[in-house]
Each structure stands twice: as structure tokens, then as C-alpha cells.
C-alpha atoms as a PDB file:
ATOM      1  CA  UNK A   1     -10.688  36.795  30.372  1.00  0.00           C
ATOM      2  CA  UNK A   2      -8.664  35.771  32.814  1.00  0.00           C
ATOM      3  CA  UNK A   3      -4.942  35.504  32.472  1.00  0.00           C
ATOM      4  CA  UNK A   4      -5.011  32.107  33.863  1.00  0.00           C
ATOM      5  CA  UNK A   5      -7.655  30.630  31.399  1.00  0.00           C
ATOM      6  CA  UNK A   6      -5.063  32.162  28.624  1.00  0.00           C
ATOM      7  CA  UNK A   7      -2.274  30.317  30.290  1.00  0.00           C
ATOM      8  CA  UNK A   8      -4.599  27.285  30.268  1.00  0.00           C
ATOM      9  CA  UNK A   9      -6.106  28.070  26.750  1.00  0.00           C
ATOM     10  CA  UNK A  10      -2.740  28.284  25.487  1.00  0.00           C
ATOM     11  CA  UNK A  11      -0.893  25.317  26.641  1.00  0.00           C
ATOM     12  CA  UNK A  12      -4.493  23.218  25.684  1.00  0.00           C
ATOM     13  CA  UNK A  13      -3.984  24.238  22.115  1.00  0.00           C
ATOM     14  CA  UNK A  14       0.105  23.365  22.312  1.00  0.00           C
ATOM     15  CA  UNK A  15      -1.257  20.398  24.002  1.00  0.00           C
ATOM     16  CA  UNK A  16      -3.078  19.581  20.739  1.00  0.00           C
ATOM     17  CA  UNK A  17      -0.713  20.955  18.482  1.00  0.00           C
ATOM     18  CA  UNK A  18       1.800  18.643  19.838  1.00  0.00           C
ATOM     19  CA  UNK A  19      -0.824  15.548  19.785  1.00  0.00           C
ATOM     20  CA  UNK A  20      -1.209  16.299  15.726  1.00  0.00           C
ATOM     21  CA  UNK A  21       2.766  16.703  15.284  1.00  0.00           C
ATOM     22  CA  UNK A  22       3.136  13.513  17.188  1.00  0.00           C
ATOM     23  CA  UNK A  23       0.323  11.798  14.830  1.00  0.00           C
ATOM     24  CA  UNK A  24       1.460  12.774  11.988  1.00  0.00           C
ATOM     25  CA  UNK A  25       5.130  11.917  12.714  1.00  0.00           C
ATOM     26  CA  UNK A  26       3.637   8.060  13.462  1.00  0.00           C
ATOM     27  CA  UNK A  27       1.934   7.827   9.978  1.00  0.00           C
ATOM     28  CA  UNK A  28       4.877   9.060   7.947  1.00  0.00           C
ATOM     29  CA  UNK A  29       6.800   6.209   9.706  1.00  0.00           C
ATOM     30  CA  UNK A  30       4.130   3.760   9.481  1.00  0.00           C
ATOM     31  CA  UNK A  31       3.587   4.318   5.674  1.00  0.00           C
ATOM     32  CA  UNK A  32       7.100   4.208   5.056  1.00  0.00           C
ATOM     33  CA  UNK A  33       7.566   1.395   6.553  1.00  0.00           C
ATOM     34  CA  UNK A  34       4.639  -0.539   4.657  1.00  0.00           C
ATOM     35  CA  UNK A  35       6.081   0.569   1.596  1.00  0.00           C
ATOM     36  CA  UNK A  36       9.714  -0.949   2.730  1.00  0.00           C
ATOM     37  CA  UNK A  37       7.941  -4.193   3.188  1.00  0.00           C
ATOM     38  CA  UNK A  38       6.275  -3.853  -0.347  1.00  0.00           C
ATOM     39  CA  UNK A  39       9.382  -3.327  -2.076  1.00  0.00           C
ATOM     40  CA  UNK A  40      11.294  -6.060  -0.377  1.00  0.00           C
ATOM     41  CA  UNK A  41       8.224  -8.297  -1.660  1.00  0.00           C
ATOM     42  CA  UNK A  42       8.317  -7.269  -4.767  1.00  0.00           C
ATOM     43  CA  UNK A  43      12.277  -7.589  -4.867  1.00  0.00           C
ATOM     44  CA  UNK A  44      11.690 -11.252  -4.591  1.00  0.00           C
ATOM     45  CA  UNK A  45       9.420 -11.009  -7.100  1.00  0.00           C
ATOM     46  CA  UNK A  46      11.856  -9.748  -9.733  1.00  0.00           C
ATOM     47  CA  UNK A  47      14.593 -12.465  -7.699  1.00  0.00           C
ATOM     48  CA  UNK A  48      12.322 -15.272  -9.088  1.00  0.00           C
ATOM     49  CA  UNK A  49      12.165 -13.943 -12.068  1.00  0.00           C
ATOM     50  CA  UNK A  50      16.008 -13.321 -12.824  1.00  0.00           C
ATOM     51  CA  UNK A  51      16.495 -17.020 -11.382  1.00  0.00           C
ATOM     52  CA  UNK A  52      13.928 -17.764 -13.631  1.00  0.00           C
ATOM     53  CA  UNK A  53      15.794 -16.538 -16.657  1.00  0.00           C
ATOM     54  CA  UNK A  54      19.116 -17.176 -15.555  1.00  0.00           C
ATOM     55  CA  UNK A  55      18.092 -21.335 -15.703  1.00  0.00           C
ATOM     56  CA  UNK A  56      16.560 -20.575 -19.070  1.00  0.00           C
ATOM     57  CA  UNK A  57      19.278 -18.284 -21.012  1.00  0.00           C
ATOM     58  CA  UNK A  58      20.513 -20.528 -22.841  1.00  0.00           C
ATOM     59  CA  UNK A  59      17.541 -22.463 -23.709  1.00  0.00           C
ATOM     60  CA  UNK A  60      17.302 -21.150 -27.686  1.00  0.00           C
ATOM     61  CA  UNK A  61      15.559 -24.121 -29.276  1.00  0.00           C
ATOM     62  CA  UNK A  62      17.611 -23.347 -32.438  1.00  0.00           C
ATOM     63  CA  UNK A  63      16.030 -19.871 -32.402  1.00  0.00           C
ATOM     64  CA  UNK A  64      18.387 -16.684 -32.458  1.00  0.00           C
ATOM     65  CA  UNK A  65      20.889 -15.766 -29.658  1.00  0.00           C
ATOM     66  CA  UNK A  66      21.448 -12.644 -27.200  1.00  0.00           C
ATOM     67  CA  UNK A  67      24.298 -11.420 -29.822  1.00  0.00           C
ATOM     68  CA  UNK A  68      21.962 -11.763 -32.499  1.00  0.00           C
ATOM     69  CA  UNK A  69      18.167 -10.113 -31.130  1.00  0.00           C
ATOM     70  CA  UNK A  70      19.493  -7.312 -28.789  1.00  0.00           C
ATOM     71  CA  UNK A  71      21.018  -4.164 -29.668  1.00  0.00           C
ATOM     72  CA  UNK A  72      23.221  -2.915 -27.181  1.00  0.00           C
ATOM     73  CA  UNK A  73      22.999   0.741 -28.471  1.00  0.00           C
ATOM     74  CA  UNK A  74      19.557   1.053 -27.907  1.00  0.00           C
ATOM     75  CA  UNK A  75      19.487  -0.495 -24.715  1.00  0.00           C
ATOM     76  CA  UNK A  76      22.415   1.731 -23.553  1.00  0.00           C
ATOM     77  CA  UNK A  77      20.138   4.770 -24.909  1.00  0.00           C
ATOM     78  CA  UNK A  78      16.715   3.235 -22.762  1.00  0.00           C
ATOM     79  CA  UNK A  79      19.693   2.288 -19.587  1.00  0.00           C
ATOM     80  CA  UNK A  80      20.546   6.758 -19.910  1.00  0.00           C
ATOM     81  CA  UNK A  81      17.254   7.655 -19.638  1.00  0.00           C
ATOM     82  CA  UNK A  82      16.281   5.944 -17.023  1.00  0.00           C
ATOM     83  CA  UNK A  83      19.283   6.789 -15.202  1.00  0.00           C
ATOM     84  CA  UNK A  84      18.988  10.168 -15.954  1.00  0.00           C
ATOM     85  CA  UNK A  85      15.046  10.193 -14.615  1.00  0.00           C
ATOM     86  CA  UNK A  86      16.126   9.002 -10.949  1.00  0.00           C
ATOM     87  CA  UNK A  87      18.390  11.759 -11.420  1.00  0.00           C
ATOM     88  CA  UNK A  88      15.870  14.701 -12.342  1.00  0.00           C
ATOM     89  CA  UNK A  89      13.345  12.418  -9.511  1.00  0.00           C
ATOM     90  CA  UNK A  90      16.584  13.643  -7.017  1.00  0.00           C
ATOM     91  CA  UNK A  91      16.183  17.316  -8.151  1.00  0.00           C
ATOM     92  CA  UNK A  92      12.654  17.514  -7.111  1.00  0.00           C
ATOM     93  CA  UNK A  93      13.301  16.168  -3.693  1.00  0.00           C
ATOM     94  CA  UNK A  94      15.333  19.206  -1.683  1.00  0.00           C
ATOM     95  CA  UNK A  95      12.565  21.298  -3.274  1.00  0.00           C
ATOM     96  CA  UNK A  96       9.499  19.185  -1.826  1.00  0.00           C
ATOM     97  CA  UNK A  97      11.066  19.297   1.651  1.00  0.00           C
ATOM     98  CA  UNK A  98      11.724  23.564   1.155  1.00  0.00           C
ATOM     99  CA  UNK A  99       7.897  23.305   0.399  1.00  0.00           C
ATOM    100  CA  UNK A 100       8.385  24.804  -3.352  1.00  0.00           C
ATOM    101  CA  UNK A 101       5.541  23.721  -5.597  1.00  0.00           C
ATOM    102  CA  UNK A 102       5.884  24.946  -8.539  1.00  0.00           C
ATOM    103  CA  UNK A 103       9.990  23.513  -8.910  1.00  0.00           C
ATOM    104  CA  UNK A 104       9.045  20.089  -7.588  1.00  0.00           C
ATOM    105  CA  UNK A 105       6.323  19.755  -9.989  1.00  0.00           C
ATOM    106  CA  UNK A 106       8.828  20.905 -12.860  1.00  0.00           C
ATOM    107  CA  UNK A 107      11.106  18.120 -11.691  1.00  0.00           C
ATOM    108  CA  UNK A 108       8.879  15.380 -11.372  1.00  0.00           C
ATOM    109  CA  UNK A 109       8.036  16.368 -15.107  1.00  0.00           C
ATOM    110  CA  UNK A 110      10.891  15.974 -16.828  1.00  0.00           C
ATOM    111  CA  UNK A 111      11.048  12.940 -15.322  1.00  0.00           C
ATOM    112  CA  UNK A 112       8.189  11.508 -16.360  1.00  0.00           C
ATOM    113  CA  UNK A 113       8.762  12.550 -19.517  1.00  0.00           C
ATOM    114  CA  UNK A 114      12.051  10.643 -19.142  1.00  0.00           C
ATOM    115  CA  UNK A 115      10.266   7.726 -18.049  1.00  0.00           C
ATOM    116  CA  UNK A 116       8.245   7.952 -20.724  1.00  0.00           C
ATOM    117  CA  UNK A 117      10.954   7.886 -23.256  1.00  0.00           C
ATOM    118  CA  UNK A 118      11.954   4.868 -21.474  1.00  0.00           C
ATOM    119  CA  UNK A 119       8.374   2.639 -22.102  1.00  0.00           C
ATOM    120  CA  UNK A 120       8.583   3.884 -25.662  1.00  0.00           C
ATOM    121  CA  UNK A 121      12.235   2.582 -26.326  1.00  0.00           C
ATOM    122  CA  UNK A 122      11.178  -0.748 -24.871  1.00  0.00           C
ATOM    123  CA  UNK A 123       7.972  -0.938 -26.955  1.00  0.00           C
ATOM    124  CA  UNK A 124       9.769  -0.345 -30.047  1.00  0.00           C
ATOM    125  CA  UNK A 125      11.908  -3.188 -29.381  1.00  0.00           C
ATOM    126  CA  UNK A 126       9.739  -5.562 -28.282  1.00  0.00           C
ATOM    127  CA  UNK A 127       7.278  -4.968 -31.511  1.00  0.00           C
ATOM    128  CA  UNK A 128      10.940  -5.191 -33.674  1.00  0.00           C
ATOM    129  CA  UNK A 129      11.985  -8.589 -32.038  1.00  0.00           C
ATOM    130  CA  UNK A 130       8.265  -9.490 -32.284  1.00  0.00           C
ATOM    131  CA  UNK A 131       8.480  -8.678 -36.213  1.00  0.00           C
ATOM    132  CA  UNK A 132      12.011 -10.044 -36.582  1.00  0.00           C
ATOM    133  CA  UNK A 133      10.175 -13.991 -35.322  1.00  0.00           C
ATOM    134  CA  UNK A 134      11.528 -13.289 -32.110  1.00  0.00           C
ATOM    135  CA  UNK A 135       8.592 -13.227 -29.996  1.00  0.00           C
ATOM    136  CA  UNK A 136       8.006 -15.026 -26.661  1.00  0.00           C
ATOM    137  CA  UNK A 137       6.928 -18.258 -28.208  1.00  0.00           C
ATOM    138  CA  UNK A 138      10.177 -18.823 -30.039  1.00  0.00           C
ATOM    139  CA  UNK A 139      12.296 -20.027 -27.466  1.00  0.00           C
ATOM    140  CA  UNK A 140      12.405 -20.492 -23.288  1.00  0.00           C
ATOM    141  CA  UNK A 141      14.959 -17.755 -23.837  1.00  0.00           C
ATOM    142  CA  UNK A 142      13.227 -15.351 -25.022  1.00  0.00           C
ATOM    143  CA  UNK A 143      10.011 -15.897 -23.143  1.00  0.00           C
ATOM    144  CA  UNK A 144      11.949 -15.426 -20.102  1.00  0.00           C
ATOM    145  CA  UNK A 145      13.305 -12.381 -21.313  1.00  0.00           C
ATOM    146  CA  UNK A 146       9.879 -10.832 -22.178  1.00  0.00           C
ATOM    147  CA  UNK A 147       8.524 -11.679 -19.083  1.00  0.00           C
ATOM    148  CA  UNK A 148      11.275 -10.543 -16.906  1.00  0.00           C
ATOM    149  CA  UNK A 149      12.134  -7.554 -18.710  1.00  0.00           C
ATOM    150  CA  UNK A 150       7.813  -6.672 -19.423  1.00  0.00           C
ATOM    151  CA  UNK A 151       7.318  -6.927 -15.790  1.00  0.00           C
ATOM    152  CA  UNK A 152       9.825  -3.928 -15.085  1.00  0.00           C
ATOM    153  CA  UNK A 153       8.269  -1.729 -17.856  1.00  0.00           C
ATOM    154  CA  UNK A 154       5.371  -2.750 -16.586  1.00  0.00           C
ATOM    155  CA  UNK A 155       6.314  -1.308 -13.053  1.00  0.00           C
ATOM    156  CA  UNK A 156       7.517   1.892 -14.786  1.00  0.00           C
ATOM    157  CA  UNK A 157       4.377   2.225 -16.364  1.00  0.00           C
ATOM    158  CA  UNK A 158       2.759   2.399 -12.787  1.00  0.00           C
ATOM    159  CA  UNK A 159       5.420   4.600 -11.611  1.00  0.00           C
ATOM    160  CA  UNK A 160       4.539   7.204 -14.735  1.00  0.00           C
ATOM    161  CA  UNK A 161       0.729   6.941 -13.431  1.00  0.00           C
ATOM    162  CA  UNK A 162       1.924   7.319 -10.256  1.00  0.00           C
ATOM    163  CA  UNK A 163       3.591  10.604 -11.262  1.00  0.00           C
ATOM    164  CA  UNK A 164       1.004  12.365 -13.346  1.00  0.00           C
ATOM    165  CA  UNK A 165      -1.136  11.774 -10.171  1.00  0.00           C
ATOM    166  CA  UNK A 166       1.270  13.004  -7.556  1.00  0.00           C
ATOM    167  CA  UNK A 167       1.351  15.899 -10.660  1.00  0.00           C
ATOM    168  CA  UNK A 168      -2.464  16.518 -10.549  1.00  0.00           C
ATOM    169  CA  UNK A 169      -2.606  16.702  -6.996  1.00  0.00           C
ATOM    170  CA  UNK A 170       0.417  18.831  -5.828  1.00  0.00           C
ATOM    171  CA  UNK A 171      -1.818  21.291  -8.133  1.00  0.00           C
ATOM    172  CA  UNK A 172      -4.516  20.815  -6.368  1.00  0.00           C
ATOM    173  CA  UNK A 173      -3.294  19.859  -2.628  1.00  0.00           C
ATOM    174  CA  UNK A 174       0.247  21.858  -2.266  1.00  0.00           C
ATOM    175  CA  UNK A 175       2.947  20.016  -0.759  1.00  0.00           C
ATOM    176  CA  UNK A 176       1.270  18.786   2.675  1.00  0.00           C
ATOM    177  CA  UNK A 177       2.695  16.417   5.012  1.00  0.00           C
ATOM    178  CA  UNK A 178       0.829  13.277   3.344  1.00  0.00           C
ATOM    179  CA  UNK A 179       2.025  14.489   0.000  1.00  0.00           C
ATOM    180  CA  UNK A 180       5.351  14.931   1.163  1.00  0.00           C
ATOM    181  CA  UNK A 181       4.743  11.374   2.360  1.00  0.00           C
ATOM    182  CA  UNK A 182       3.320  10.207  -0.709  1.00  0.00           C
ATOM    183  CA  UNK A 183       6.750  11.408  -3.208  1.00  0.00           C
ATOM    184  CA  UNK A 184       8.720  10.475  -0.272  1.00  0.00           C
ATOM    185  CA  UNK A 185       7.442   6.596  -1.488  1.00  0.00           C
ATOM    186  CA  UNK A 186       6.995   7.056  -5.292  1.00  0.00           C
ATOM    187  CA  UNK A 187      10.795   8.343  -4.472  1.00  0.00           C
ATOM    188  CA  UNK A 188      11.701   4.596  -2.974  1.00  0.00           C
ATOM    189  CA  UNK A 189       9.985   3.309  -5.783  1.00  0.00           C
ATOM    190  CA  UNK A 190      11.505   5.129  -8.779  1.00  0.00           C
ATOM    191  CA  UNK A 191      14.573   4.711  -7.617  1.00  0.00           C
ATOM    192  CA  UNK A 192      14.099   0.743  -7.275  1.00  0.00           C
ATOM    193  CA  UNK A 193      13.319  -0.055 -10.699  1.00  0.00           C
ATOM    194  CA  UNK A 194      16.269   2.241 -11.354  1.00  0.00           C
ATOM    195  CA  UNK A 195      18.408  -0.355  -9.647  1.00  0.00           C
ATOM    196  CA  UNK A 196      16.410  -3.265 -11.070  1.00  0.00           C
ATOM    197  CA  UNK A 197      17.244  -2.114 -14.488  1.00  0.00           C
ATOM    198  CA  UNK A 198      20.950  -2.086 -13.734  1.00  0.00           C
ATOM    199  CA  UNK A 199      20.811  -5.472 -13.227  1.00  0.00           C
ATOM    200  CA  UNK A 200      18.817  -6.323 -16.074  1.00  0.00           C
ATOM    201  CA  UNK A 201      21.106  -4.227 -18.264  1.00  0.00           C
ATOM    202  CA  UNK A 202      24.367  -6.087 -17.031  1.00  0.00           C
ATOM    203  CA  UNK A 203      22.686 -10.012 -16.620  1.00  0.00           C
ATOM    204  CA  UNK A 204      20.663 -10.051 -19.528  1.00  0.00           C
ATOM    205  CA  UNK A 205      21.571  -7.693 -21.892  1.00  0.00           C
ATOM    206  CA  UNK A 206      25.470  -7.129 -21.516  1.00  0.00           C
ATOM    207  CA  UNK A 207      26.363 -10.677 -19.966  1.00  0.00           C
ATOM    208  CA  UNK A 208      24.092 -12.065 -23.046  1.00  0.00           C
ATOM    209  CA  UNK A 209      25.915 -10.305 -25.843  1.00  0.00           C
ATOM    210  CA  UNK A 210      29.475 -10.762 -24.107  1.00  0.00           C
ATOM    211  CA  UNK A 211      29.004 -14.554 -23.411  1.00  0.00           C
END
């Protein structure tokens, strides 16, 4: 072969090389993108609903009070372990972009375990207040409270699916560029409901008791 069809056999495949790069590089930013606009629609989402509950707080219909239903101890307990989850979530990321499997996956375990923890401190007080005649019939208070503060679990349950998934297939897949992508978002959105939960921690729970 000639040493000009190299030349041209090699700058073809650069050609294409580039092309892919180039691709590739447009998705990521695409995708990311999408998933900024998701968030900010579902930030409105949880904006309606802390509106919602902040027109409705003190609507107890002679039923029992913020000092009297929540228990600031446990809540501070559920607030650390989420807290410490986007934490852990912020471990696995310098790994993922060094292209280390086997650490990222150990991060992104712990912190589903963490989240885990999380769902199962929220359960238990939801069935207490539930047993204690404190369910979200009693009062507009309290229904607002279940519904703002379920919806959020509820997203953290979808984030923990979300991780044993990302789990299974970083097994399977390795750390490619659309799984990079893909913990890249689950990232944006763990650490959203992180912030979400800050202000359901100080509006609901802390400004509640304190008031």
C-alpha cells in the first residue's frame, strides 16, 4: 500500500474519530440540559407545594400542633443521613471521571444504603403519627405536611431505584461515556432533593416547633 492511501486512511479514520468525539460531546450537553429543564419543573412542583403548606400550617382544626406530632431528634437523625448520602454521592464522582469501577460502585453504595436509612426513618414516622390519630385526614395541616413531605420521599425512593440500576449496570456496562452521563444526572438529582430537604427541615419541621 501506498504511503499516500495511509496518509489518506489515516486522517479518514481521525476524520471519524473526531465526528464520534464531536457527537458524543453534543449528547452529553443535550441530556444535561433536558435534565436542567426537568429539575427546574419539578422545583416548581415542590414551590406549589411548600406554598401550599405554608397557607395551610396553621390550619389544625383543633387537632395536635407541630410542637406536639414532630420529633425534632428524629428528624435531625433522617436530615444527617441524607446529608451525609450527597456526601458519599460526592466521593463516587472524581472516581467515575478517573474511570474506576469498582470505587464508584462502592460509593454509590453506601449511599444508597444511606438513602435507604432515610425512607425507613420517614416510614416509621409517618405509621407513628398515623397511630398517634395524626394522619392526613385530621387536619389541613397535616395533610399538607404528608403530601409535601411524601412527595420528597417519594422522589428519594426513585433516586434509590435509580441507583441500584446505575449499580447493575456499571457491572455490566463499565463506566462509558453515556454512563458517565447517566450518574452525571442521578448526581443533579440526588443532590436536589438534598437541598429540598433543607428546606423542608427548616420551614416545616424547625419553623413549626419554634413558632
Amino acid at each position: 500500500m501506498s504511503s499516500q492511501a495511509l496518509e489518506t486512511g489515516g486522517t479518514s479514520a481521525t476524520f471519524h474519530l473526531a465526528e464520534e468525539e464531536d457527537h458524543d460531546h453534543g449528547g452529553n450537553g443535550a441530556t444535561i440540559l433536558g435534565f436542567w429543564i426537568y429539575l427546574m419543573s419539578d422545583a416548581l412542583i415542590f414551590a406549589s407545594l411548600f406554598a401550599m403548606f405554608g397557607v395551610v400550617s396553621t390550619s389544625y382544626a383543633g387537632g395536635p400542633v407541630p410542637r406536639e406530632v414532630f420529633d425534632l431528634k428524629l428528624v435531625a437523625l433522617n436530615t444527617a443521613l441524607l446529608l451525609a448520602s450527597s456526601i458519599t454521592f460526592g466521593q463516587a464522582m472524581p472516581y467515575m471521571e478517573a474511570g474506576r469501577v469498582g470505587p464508584t460502585r462502592l460509593w454509590l453504595a453506601i449511599t444508597g444504603l444511606l438513602g435507604l436509612g432515610f425512607v425507613g426513618v420517614e416510614l416509621f414516622e409517618f405509621s407513628h403519627l398515623i397511630a398517634e390519630g395524626a394522619g392526613p385526614q385530621r387536619s389541613a395541616f397535616l395533610s399538607a405536611f404528608f403530601t409535601l413531605v411524601g412527595t420528597h420521599g417519594a422522589h428519594v425512593t426513585v433516586g434509590l431505584i435509580w441507583i441500584g440500576t446505575m449499580l447493575a449496570q456499571l457491572g455490566k456496562h463499565g463506566l462509558s461515556l453515556a454512563m458517565k452521563r447517566r450518574l452525571m444526572c442521578l448526581s443533579m438529582f440526588w443532590h436536589f432533593l438534598d437541598i429540598i430537604w433543607i428546606g423542608v427541615f427548616t420551614f416545616v419541621y424547625l419553623y413549626g416547633v419554634i413558632r
